[in-house]
Protein backbone atom coordinates (compact mmCIF):
# COMPACT_ATOMS: atom_id res chain seq x y z
CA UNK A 1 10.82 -11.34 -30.26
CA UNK A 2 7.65 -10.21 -31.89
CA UNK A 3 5.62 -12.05 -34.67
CA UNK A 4 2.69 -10.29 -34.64
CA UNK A 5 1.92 -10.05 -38.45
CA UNK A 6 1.69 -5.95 -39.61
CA UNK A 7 1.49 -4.69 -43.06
CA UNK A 8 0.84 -1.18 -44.33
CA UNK A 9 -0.14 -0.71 -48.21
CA UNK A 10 -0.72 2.86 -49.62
CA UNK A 11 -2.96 3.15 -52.93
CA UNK A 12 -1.95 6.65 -53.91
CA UNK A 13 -4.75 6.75 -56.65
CA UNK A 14 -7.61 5.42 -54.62
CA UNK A 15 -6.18 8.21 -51.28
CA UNK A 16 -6.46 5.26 -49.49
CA UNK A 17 -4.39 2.93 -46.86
CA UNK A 18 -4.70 -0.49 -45.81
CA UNK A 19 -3.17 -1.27 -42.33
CA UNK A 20 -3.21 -4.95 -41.65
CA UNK A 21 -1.94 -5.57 -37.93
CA UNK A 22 -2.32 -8.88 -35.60
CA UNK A 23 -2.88 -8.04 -32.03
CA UNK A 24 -3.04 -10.57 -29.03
CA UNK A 25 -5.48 -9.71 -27.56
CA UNK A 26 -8.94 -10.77 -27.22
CA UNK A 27 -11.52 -10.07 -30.28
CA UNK A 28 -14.02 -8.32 -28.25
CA UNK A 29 -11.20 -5.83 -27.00
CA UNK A 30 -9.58 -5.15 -30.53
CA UNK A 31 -13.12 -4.75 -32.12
CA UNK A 32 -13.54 -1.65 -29.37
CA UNK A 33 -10.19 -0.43 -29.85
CA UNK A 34 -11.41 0.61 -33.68
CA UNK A 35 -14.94 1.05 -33.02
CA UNK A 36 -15.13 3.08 -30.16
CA UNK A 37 -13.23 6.95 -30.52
CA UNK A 38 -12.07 7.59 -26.94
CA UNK A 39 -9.99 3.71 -27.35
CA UNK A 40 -8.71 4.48 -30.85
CA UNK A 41 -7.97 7.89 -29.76
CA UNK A 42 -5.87 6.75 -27.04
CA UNK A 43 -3.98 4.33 -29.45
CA UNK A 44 -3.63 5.72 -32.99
CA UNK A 45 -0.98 8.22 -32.09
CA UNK A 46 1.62 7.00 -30.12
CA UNK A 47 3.27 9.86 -27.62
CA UNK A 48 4.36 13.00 -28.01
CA UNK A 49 1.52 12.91 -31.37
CA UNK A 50 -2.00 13.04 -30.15
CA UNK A 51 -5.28 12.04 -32.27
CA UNK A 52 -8.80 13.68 -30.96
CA UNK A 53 -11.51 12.11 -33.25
CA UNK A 54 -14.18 14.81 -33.98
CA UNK A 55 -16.58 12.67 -35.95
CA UNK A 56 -16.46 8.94 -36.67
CA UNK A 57 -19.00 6.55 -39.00
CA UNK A 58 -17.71 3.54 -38.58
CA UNK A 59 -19.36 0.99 -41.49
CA UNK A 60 -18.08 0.23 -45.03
CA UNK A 61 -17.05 3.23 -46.72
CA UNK A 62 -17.38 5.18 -43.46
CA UNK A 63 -15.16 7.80 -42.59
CA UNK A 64 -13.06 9.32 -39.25
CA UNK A 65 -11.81 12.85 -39.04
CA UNK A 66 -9.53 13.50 -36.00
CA UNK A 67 -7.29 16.33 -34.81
CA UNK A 68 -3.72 15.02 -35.54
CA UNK A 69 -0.95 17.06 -33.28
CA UNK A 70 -1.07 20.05 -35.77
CA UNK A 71 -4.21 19.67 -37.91
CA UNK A 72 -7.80 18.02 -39.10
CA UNK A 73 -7.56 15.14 -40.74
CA UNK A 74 -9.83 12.49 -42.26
CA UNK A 75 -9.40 8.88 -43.08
């Protein structure tokens, strides 16, 4: 069994949502995994959905848009 902590919060009025997720793995290698687009791309979308990041500003307030599996999307 799993206990890996995980929480997802939506906050329709702000458009925004807050994924909180504990990995085990090493820091340096989950920092990459969201700072760097060809790791997030690879894990964002689990199979058959696919996620191609066309631009990506990762800092406060920064912003992502990525091909989902049927359109262009932006978080």
């Amino acid at each position: 069994m799993n206990n890996l902590l995980f929480d997802f919060k939506v906050d329709k009025a702000a458009k925004t949502v807050y994924i909180d997720r504990a990995f085990n793995a090493e820091l340096a290698l989950v920092w990459d995994a969201f700072t760097k687009q060809e790791m997030l791309d690879l894990w964002w979308a689990p199979k058959p959905y696919l996620s191609k990041t066309a631009k990506m500003d990762f800092k406060v307030g920064g912003r992502r848009f990525y091909n989902g599996k049927r359109r262009w999307c932006g978080n």
